[in-house]
C-alpha atoms as a PDB file:
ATOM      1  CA  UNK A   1     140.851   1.381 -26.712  1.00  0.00           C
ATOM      2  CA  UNK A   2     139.884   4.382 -25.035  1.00  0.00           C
ATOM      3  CA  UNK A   3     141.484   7.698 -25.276  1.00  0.00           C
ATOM      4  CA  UNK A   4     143.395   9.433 -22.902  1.00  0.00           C
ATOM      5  CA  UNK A   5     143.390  12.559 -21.241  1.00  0.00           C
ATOM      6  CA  UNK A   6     146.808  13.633 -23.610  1.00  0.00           C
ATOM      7  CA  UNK A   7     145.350  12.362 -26.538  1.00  0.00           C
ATOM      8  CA  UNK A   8     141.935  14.237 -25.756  1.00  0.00           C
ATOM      9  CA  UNK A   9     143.763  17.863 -24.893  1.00  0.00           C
ATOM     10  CA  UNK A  10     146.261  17.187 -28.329  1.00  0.00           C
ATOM     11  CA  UNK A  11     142.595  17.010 -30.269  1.00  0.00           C
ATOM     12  CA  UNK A  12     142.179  20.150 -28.504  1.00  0.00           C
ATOM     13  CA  UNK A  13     144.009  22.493 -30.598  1.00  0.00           C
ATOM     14  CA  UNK A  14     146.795  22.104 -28.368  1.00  0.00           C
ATOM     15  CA  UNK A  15     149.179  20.726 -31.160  1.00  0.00           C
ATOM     16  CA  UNK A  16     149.298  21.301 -35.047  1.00  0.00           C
ATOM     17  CA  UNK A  17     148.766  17.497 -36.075  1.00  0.00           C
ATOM     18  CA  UNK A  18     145.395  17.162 -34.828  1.00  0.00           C
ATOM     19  CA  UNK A  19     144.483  21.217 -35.604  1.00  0.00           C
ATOM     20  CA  UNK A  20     145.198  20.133 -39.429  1.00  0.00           C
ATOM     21  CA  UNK A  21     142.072  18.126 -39.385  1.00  0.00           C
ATOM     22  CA  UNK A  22     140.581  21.063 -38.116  1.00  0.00           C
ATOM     23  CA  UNK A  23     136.402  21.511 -37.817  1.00  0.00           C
ATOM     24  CA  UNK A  24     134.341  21.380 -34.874  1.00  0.00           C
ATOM     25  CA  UNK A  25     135.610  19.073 -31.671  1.00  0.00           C
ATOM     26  CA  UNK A  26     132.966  16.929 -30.398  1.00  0.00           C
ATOM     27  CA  UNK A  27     131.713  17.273 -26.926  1.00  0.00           C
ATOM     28  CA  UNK A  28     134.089  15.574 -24.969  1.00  0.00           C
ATOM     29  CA  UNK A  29     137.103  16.766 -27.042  1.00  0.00           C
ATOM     30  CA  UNK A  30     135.507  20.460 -26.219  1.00  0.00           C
ATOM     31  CA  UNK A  31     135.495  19.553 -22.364  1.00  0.00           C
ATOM     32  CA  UNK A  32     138.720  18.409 -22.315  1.00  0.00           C
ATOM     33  CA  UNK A  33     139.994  21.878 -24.143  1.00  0.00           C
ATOM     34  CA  UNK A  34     137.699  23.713 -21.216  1.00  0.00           C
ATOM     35  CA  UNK A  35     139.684  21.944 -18.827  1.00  0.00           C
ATOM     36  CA  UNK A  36     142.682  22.981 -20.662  1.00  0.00           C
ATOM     37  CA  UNK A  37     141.738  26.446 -20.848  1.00  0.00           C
ATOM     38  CA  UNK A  38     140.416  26.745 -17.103  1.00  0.00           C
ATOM     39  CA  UNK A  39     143.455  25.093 -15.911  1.00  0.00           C
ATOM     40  CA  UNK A  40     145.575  28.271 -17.390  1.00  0.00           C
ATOM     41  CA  UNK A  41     143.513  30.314 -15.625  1.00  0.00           C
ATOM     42  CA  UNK A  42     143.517  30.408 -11.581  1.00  0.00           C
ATOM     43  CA  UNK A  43     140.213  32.916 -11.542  1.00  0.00           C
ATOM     44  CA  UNK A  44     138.506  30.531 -14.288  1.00  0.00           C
ATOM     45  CA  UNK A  45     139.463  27.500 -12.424  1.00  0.00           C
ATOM     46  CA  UNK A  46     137.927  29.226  -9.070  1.00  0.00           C
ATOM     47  CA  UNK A  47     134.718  30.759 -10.097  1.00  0.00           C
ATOM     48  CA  UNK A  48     132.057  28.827 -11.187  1.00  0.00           C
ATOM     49  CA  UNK A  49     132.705  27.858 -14.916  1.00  0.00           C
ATOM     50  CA  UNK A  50     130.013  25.819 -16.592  1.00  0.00           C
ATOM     51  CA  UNK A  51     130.017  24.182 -19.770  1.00  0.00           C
ATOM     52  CA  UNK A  52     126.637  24.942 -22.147  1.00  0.00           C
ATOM     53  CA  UNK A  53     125.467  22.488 -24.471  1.00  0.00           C
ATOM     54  CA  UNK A  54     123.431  25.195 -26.232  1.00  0.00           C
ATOM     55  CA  UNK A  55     123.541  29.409 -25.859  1.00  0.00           C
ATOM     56  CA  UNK A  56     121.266  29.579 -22.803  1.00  0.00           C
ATOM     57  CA  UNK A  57     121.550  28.080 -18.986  1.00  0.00           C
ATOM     58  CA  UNK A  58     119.704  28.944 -15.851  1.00  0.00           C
ATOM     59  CA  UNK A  59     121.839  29.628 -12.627  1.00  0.00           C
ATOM     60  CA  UNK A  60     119.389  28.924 -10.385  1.00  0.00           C
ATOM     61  CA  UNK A  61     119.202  30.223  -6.332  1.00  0.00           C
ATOM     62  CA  UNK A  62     117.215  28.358  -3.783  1.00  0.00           C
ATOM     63  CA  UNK A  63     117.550  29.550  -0.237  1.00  0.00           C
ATOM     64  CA  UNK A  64     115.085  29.282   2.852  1.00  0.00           C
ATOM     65  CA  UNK A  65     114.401  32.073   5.114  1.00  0.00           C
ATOM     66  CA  UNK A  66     115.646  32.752   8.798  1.00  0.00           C
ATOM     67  CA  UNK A  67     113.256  32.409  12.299  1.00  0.00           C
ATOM     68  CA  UNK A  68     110.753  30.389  10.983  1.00  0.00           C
ATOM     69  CA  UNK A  69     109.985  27.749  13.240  1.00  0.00           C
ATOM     70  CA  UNK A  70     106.901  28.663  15.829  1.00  0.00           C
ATOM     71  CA  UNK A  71     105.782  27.154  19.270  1.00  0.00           C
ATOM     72  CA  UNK A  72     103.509  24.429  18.325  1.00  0.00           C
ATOM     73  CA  UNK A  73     100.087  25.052  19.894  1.00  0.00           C
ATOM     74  CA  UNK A  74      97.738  21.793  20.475  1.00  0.00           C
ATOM     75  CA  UNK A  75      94.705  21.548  18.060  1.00  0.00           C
ATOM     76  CA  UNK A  76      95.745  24.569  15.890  1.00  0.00           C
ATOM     77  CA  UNK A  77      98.250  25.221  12.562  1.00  0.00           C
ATOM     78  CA  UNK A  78     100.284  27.678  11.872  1.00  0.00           C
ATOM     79  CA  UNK A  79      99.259  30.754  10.848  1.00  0.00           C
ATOM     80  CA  UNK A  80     102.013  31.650   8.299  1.00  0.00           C
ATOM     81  CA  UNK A  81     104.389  28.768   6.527  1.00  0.00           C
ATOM     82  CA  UNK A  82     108.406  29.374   5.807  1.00  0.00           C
ATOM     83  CA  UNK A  83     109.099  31.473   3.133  1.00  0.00           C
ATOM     84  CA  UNK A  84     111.711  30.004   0.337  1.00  0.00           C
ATOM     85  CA  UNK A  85     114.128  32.431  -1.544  1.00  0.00           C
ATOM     86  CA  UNK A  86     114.344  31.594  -5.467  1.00  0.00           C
ATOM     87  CA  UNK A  87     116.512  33.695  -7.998  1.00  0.00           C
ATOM     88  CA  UNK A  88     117.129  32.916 -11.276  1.00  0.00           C
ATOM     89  CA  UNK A  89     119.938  34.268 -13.582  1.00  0.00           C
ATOM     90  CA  UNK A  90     120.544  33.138 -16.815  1.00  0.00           C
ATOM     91  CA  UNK A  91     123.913  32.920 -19.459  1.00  0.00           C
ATOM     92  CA  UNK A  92     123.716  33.833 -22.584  1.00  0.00           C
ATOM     93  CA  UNK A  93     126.598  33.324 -24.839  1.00  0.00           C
ATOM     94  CA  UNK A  94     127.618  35.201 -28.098  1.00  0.00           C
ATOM     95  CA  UNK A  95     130.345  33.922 -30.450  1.00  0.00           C
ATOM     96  CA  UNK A  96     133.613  34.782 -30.360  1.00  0.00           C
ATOM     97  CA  UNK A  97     136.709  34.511 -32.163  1.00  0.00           C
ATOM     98  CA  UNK A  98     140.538  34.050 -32.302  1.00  0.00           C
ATOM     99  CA  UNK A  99     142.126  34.910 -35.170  1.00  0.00           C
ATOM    100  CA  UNK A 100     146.117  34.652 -35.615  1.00  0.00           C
ATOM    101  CA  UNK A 101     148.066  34.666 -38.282  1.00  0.00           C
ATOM    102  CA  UNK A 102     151.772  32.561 -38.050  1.00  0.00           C
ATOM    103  CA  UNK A 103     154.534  33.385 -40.714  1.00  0.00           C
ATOM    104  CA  UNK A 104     156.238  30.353 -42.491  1.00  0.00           C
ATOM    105  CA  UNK A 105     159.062  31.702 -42.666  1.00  0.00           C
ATOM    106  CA  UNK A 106     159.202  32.708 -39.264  1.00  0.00           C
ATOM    107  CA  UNK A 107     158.965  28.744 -38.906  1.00  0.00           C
ATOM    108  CA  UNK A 108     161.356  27.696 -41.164  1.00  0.00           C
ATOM    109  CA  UNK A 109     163.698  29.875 -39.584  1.00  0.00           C
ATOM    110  CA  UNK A 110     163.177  30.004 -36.007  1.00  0.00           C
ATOM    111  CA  UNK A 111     165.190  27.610 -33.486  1.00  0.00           C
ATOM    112  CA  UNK A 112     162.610  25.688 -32.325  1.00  0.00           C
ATOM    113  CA  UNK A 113     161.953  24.641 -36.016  1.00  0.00           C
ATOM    114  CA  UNK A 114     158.761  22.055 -36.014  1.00  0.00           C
ATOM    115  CA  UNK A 115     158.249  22.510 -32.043  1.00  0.00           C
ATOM    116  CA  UNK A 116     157.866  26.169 -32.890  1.00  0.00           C
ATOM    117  CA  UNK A 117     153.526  25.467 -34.288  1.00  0.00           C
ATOM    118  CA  UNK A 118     153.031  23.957 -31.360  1.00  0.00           C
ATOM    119  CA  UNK A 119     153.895  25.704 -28.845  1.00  0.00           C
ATOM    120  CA  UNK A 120     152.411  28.513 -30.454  1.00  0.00           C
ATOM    121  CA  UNK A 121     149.207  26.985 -30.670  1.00  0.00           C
ATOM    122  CA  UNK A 122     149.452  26.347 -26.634  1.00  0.00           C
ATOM    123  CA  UNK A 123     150.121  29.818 -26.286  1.00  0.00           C
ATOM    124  CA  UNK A 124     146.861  30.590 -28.357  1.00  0.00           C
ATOM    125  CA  UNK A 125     145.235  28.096 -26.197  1.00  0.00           C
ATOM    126  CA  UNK A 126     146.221  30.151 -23.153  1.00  0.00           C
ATOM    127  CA  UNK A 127     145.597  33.315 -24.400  1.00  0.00           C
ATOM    128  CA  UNK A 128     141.720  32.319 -24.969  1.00  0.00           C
ATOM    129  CA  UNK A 129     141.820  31.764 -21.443  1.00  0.00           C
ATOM    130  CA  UNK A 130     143.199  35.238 -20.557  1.00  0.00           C
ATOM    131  CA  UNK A 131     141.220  36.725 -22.716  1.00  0.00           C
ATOM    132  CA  UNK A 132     137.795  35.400 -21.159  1.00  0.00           C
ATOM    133  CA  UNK A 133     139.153  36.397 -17.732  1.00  0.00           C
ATOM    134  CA  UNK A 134     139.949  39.806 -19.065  1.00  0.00           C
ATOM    135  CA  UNK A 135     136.663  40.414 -20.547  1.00  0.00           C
ATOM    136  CA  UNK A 136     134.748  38.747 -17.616  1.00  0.00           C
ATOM    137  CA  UNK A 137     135.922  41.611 -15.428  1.00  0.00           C
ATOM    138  CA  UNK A 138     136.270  44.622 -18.039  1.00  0.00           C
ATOM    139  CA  UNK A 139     134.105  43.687 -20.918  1.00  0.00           C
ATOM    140  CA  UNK A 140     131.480  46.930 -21.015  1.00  0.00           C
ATOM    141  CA  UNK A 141     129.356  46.992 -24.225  1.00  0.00           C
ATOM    142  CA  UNK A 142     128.820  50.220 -24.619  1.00  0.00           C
ATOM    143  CA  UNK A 143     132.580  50.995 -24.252  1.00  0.00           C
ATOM    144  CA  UNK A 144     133.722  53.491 -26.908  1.00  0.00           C
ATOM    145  CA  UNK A 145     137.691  53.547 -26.277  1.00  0.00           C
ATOM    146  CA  UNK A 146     140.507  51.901 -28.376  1.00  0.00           C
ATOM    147  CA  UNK A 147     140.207  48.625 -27.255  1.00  0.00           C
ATOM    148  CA  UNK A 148     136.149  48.990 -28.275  1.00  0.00           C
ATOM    149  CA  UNK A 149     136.286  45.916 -30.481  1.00  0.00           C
ATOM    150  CA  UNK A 150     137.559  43.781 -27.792  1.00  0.00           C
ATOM    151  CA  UNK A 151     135.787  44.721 -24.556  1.00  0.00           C
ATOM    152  CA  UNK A 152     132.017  45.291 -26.167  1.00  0.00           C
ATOM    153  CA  UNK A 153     131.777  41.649 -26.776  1.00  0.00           C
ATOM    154  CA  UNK A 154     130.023  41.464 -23.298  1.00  0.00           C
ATOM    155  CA  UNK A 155     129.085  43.186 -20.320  1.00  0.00           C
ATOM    156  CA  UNK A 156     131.871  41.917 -17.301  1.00  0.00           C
ATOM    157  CA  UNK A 157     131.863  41.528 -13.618  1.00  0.00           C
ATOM    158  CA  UNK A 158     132.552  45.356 -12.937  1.00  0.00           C
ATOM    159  CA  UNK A 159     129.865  46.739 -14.779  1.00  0.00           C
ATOM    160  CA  UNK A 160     126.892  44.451 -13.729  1.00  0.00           C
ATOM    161  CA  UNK A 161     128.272  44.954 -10.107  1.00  0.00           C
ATOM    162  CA  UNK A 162     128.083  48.966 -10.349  1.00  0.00           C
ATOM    163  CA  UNK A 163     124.695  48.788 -12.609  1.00  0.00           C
ATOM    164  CA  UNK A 164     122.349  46.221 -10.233  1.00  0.00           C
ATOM    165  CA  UNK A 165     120.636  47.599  -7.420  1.00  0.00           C
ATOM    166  CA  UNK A 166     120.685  45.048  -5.447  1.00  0.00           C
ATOM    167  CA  UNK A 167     124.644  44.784  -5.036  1.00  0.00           C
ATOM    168  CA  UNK A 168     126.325  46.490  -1.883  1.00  0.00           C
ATOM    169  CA  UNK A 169     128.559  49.403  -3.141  1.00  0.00           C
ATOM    170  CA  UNK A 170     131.270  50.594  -0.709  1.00  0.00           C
ATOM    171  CA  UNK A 171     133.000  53.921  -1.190  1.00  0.00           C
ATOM    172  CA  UNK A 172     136.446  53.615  -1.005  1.00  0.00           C
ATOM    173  CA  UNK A 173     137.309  57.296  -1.249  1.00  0.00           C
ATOM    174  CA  UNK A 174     140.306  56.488  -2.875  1.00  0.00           C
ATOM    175  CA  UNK A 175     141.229  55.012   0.124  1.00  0.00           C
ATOM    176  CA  UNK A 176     145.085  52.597  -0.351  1.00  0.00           C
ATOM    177  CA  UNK A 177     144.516  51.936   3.716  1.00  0.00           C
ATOM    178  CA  UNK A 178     143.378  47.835   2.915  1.00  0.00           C
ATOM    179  CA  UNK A 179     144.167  46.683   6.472  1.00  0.00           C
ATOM    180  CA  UNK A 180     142.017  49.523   8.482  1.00  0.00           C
ATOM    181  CA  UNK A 181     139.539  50.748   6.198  1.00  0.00           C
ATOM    182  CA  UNK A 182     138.873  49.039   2.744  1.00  0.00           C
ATOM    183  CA  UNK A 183     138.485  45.469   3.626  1.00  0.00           C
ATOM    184  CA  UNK A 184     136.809  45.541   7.223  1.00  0.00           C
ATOM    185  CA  UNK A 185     134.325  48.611   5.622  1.00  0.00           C
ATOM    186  CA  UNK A 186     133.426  46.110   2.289  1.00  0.00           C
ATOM    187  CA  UNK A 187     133.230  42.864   4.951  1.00  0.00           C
ATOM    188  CA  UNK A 188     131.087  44.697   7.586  1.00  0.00           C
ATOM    189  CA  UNK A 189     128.483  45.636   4.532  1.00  0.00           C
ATOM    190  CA  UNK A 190     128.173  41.679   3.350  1.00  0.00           C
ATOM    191  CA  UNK A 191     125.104  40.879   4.852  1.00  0.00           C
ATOM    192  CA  UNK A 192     125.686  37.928   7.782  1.00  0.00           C
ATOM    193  CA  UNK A 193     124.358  35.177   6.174  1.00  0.00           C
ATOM    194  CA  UNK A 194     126.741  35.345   3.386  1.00  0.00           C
ATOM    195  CA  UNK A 195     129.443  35.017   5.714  1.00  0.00           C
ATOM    196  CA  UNK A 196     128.622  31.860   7.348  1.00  0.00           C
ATOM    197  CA  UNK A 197     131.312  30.320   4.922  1.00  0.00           C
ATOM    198  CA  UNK A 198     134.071  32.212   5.054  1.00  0.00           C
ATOM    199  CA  UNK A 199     136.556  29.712   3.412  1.00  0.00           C
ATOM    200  CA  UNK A 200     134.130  30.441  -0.116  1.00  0.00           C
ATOM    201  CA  UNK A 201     134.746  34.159   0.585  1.00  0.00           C
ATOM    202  CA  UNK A 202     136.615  36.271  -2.078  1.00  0.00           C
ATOM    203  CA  UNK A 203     138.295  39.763  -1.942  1.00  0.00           C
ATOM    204  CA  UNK A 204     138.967  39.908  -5.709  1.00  0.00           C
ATOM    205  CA  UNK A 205     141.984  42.212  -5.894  1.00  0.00           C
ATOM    206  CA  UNK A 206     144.482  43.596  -8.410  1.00  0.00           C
ATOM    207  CA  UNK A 207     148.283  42.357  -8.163  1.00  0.00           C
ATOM    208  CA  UNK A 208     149.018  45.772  -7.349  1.00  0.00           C
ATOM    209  CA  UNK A 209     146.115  45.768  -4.642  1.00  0.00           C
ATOM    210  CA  UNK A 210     147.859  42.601  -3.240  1.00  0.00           C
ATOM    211  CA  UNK A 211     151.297  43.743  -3.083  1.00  0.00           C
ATOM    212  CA  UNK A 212     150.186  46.908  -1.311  1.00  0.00           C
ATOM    213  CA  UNK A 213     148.350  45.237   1.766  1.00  0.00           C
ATOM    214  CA  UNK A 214     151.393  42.829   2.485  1.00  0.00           C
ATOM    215  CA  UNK A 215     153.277  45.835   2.490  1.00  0.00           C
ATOM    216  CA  UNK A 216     150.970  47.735   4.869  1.00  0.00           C
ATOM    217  CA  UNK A 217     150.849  43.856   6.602  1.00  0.00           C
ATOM    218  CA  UNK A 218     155.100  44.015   7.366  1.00  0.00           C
ATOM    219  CA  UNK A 219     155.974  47.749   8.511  1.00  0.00           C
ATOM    220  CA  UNK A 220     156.841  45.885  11.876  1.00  0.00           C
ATOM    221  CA  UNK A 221     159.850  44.036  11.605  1.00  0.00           C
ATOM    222  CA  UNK A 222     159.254  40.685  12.728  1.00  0.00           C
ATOM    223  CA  UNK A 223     160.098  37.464  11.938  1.00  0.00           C
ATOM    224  CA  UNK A 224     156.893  36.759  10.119  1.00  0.00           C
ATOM    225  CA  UNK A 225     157.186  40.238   8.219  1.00  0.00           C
ATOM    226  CA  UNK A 226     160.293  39.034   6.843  1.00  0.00           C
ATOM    227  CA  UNK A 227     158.421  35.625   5.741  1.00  0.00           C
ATOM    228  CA  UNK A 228     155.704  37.973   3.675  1.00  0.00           C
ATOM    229  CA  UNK A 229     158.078  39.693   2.000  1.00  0.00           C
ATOM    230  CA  UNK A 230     159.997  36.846   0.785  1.00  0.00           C
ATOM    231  CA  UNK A 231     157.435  34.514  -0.489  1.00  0.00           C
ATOM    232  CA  UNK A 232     154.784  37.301  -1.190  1.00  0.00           C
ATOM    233  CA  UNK A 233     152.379  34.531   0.401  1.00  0.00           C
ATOM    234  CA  UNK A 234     148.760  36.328   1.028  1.00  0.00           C
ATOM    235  CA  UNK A 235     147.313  36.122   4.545  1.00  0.00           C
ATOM    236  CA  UNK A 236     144.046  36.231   4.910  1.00  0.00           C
ATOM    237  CA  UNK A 237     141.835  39.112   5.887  1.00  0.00           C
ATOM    238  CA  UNK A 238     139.459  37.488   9.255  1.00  0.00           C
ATOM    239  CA  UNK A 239     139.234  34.272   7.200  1.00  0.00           C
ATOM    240  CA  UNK A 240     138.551  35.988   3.942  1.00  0.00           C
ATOM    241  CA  UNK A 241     141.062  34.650   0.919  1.00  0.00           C
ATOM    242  CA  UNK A 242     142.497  37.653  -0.429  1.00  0.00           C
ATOM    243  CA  UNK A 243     143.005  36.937  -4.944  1.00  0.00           C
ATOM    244  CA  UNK A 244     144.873  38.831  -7.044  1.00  0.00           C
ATOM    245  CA  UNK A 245     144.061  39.000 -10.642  1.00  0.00           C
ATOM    246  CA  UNK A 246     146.066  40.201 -13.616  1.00  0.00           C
ATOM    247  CA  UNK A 247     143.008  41.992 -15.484  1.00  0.00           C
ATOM    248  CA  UNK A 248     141.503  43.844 -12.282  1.00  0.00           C
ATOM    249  CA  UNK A 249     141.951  47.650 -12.139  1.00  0.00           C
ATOM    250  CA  UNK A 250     143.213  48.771  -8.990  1.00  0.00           C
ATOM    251  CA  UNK A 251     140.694  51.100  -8.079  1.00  0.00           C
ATOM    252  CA  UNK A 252     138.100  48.188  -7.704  1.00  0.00           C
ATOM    253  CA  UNK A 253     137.287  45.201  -5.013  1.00  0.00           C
ATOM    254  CA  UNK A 254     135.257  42.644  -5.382  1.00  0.00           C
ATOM    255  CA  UNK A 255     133.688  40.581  -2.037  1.00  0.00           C
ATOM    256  CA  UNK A 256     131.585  37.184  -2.686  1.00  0.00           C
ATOM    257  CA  UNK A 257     131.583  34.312  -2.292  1.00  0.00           C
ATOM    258  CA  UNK A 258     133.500  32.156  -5.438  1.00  0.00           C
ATOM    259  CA  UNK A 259     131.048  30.649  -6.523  1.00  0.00           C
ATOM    260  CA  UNK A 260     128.413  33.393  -6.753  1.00  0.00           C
ATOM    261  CA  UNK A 261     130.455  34.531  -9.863  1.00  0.00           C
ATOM    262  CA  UNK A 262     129.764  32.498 -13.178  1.00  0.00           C
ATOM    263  CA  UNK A 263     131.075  32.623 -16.877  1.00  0.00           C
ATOM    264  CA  UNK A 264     129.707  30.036 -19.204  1.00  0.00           C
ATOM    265  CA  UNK A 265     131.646  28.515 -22.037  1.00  0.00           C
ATOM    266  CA  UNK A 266     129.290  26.677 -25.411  1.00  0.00           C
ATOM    267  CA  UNK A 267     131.161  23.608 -25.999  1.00  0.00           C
ATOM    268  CA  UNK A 268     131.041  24.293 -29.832  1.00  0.00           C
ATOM    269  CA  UNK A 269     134.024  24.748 -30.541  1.00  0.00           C
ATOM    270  CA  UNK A 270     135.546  24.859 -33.945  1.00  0.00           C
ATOM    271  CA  UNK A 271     139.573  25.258 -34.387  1.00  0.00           C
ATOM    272  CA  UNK A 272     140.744  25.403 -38.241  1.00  0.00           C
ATOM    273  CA  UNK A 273     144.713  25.983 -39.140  1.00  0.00           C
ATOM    274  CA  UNK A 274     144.754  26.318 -43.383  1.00  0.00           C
ATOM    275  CA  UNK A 275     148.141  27.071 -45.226  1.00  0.00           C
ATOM    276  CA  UNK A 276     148.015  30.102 -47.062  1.00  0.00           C
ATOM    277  CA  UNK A 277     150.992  29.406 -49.314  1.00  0.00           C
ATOM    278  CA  UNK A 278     151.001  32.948 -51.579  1.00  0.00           C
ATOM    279  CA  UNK A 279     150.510  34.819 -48.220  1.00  0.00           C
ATOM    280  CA  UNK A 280     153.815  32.866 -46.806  1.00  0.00           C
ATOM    281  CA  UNK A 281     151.288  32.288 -43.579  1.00  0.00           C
ATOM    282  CA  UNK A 282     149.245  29.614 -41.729  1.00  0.00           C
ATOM    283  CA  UNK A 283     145.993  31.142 -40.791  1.00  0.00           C
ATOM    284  CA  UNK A 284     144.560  29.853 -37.683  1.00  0.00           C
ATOM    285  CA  UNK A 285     140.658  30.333 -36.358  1.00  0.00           C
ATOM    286  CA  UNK A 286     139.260  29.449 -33.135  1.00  0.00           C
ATOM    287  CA  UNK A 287     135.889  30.277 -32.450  1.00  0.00           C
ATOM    288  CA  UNK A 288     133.280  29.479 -29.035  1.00  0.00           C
ATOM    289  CA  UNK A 289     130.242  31.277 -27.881  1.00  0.00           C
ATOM    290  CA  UNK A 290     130.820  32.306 -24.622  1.00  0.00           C
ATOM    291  CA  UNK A 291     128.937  34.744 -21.598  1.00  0.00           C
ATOM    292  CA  UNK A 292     131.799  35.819 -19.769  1.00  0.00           C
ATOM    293  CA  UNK A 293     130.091  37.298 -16.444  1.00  0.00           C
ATOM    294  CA  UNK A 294     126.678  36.990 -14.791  1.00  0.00           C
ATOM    295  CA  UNK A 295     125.959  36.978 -10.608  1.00  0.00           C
ATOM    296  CA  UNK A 296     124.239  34.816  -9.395  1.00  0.00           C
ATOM    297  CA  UNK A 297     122.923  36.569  -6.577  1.00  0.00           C
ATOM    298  CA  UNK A 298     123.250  40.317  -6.267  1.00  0.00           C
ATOM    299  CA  UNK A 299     122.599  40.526  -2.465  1.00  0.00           C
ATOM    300  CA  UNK A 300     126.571  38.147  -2.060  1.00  0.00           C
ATOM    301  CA  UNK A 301     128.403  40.741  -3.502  1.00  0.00           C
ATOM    302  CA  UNK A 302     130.554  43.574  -2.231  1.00  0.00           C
ATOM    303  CA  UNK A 303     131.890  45.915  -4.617  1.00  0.00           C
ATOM    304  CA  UNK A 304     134.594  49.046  -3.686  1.00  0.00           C
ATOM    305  CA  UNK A 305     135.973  51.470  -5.745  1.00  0.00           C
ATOM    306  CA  UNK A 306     135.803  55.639  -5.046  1.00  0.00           C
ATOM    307  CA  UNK A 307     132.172  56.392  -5.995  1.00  0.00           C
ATOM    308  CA  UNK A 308     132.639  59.902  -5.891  1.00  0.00           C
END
């Protein structure tokens, strides 16, 4: 009989029966705990997410260049042929790991009683998730602050944006102004032919960010206003989709398309639980190999913050 989706996520570390076993899921347990994961995670479940069956993969760009075609003329070939655009980026994942440490008394005690493992091993589940979305937009590996041990694991969104030359940096000036001069000064330096598609466009915002344009978006008092600020529902900028996302710093905007934004995700995983019955705990180990930011193309992306 084949297994089912529940059945699949359960071997997926999401409950304590099947993480008892423990070891490394096969493949299509480890996609099924991807979806899992991505599904947690509205910016993982947007961008491009692919799954690596070892710790390198090729993002590869083919595009074909503008005015090309010619006036045929009898009895002679062209002179020149079209040009095509390549670009390759590659992932390459390191290994990571979740280590959490669950008190049996707290279980024994608590009011959820057996429930209480798993649910906390959802919530461990979901944190992974957060986690990579955190570190895909802060991780900076030469970072020497208190949360070093966390955010050198890999070089994030932010930092390869600011560091590549071929990215389009707009100076905010510390500019709050979203409606008049952040967003149309970041959209008018996307080059044209990445705005053919607007639907795939992205301003990558923080919450904060968010909040602050539908507030700028409602000092009229109109009936639509009023709509704004009761369902906090994001308009669009000129067909743009404007995203908030927990883990951005405020001082930064991101413009690409969604897609043009990749994190890759090894499906080796390995989740363990073991009893440690003189300790009074239950230790529990998760471990992937992940690369939690790369471009895809440079030239797509838009980034803002105050240069100066």
């Amino acid at each position: 009989m084949p297994i089912s989706n529940r059945q699949l996520i359960s071997k997926a570390a999401i409950t304590t029966a099947d993480l008892a076993t423990g070891g490394r899921l096969n493949p299509e347990q480890a996609d099924k705990f991807i979806d899992y994961m991505v599904d947690q995670s509205a910016f993982l479940k947007d961008i491009r997410t692919e799954r690596m069956d070892s710790p390198t993969k090729d993002l590869d760009f083919i595009g074909v260049e503008s005015r090309i075609i010619r006036k045929g003329v009898e009895a002679t070939e062209p002179t020149e042929t079209a040009g095509i655009q390549t670009s390759k980026k590659q992932l390459n994942t390191v290994e990571v790991i979740l280590p959490a440490d669950i008190s049996i008394s707290f279980l024994e005690d608590n009011i959820e009683r057996a429930k209480a493992e798993d649910h906390i091993a959802r919530m461990l589940a979901m944190q992974f998730a957060n986690d990579l979305t955190d570190l895909a937009w802060n991780g900076d590996i030469a970072d020497t602050g208190p949360f070093k041990d966390f955010l050198t694991i890999d070089d994030g969104f932010i930092k390869l944006a600011k560091g590549s030359v071929s990215t389009h940096k707009f100076d905010t000036n510390a500019s709050t102004d979203y409606k008049g001069v952040v967003f149309p000064g970041m959209l008018g330096m996307l080059p044209n032919k990445w705005k053919a598609n607007k639907a795939e466009l992205r301003f990558y915002v923080s919450p904060t960010v968010a909040e602050d344009y539908i507030e700028q978006l409602t000092t009229r008092q109109t009936a639509w206003a009023d709509e704004l600020l009761q369902t906090g529902k994001l308009p669009q900028y000129k067909g743009v989709t404007i995203f908030p996302v927990d883990f951005i710093p405020d001082d930064v905007i991101v413009l690409t398309p969604r897609k043009n934004l990749a994190t890759g995700i090894q499906r080796e995983f390995t989740n363990d639980r073991e009893r440690k019955p003189r300790k009074r705990v239950i230790e529990y180990t998760m471990t992937s190999r992940v690369d939690v930011a790369q471009i895809v193309v440079d030239d797509a992306l838009v980034i803002g913050y105050d240069i100066a």
